[in-house]
Protein backbone atom coordinates (compact mmCIF):
# COMPACT_ATOMS: atom_id res chain seq x y z
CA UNK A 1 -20.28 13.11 -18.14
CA UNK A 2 -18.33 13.01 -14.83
CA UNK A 3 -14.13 12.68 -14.87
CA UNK A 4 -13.38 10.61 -12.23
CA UNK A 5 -9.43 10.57 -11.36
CA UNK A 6 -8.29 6.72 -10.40
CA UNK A 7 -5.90 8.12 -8.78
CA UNK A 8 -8.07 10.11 -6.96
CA UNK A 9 -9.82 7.29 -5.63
CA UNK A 10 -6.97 5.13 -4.66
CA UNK A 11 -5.78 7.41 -2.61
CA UNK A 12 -8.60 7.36 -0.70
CA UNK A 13 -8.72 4.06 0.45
CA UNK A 14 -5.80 4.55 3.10
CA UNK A 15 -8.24 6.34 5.61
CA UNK A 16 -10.76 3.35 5.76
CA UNK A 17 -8.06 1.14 5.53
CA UNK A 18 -6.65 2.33 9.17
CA UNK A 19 -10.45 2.52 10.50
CA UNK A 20 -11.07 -0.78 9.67
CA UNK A 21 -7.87 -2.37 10.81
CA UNK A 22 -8.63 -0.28 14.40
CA UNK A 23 -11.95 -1.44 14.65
CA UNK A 24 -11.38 -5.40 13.95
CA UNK A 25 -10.20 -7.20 17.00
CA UNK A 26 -7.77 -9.72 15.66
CA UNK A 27 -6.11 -10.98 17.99
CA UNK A 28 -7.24 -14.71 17.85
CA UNK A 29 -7.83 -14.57 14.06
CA UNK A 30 -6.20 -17.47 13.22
CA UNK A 31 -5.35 -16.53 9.84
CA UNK A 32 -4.22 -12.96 10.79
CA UNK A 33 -6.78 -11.36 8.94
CA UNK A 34 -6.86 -12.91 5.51
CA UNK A 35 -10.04 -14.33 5.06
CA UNK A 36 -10.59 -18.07 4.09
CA UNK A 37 -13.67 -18.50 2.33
CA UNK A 38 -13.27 -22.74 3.62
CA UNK A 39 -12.75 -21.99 7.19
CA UNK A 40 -16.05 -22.04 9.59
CA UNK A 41 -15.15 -19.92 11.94
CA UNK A 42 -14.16 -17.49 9.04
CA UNK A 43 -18.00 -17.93 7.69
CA UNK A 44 -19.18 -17.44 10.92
CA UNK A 45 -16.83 -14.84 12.33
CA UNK A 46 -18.60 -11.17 13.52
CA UNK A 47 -16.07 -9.15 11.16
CA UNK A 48 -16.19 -11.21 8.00
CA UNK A 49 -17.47 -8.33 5.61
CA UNK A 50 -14.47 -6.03 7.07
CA UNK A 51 -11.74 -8.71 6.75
CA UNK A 52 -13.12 -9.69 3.04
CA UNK A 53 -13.09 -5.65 2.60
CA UNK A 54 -9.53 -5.26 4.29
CA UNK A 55 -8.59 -8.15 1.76
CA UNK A 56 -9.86 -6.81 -1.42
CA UNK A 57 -8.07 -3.32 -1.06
CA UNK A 58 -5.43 -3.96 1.03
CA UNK A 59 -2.00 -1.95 0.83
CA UNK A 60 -0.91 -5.43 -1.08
CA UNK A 61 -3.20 -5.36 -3.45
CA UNK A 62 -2.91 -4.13 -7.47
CA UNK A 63 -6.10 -0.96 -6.75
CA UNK A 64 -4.96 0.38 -10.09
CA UNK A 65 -5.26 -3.10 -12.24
CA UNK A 66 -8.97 -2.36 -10.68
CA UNK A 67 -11.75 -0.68 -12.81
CA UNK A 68 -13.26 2.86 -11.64
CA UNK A 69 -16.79 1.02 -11.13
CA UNK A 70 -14.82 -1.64 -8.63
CA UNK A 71 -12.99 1.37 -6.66
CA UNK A 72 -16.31 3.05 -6.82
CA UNK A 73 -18.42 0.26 -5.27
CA UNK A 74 -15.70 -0.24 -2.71
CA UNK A 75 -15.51 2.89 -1.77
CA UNK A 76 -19.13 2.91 -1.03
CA UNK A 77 -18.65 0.02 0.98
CA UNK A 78 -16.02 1.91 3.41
CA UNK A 79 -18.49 5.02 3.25
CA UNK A 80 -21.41 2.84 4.70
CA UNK A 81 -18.53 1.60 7.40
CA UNK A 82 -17.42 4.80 8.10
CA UNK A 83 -20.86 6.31 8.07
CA UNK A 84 -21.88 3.83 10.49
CA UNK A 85 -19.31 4.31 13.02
CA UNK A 86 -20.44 7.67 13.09
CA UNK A 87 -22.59 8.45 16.76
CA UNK A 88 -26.00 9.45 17.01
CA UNK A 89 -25.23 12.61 18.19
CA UNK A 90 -22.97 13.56 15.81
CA UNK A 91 -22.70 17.33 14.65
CA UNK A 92 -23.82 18.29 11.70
CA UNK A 93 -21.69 16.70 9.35
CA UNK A 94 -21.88 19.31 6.91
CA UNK A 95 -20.21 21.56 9.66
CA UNK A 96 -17.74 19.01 11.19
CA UNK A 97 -14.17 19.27 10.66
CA UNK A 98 -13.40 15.77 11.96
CA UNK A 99 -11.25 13.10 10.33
CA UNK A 100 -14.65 10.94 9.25
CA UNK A 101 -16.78 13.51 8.10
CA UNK A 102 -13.73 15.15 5.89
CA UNK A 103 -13.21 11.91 4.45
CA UNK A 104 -16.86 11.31 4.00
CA UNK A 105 -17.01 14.76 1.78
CA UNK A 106 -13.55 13.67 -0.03
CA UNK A 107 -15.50 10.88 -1.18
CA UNK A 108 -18.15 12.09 -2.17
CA UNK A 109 -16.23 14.95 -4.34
CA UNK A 110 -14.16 12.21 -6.27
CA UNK A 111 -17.37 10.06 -7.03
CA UNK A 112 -19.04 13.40 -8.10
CA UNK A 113 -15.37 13.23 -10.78
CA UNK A 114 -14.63 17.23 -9.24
């Protein structure tokens, strides 16, 4: 049975947090980037998933009223963003030292409950 920390994975929601937020271009979001499931062009907007994922785990929100399998699954979530963002011709991310890929293996650690 694995011991994963909550702790552990709160704290690791700050670096996707800042990746997200530099990625999203919301300058004309008219509802400065909380997400109104009743608005159309909220629906229909290009960076729904990351607004409703900025919005769930924002700085704001309660992460430790949240359950380990709900800080788990959105951590996931940020990994497949992260992931993503991630070029072609990356280096070997077992190798790489960069921000992403030292996040990726923080993640990965925590989920493992090391």
């Amino acid at each position: 049975m694995t011991n994963i920390n909550k702790a552990d994975l709160i704290q690791l929601f700050e670096f996707p947090r800042k990746r997200i937020l530099q990625s999203m271009e919301v300058t004309h979001c008219p509802h400065a980037v909380f997400f109104n499931h009743s608005d159309e062009q909220c629906v229909t907007c290009h960076q729904g998933e990351e607004c409703l994922w900025i919005n769930h785990n924002d700085e704001m929100v309660a992460m430790e009223k949240k359950s380990i399998e709900d800080l788990k699954q959105q951590l996931l979530v940020a990994v497949d963003f992260v992931d993503s963002s991630l070029s072609p011709h990356h280096l070997s991310r077992r190798n790489c030292e960069c921000e992403n890929c030292s996040w990726l293996r923080q993640v990965q650690q925590a989920l493992k409950g090391n």
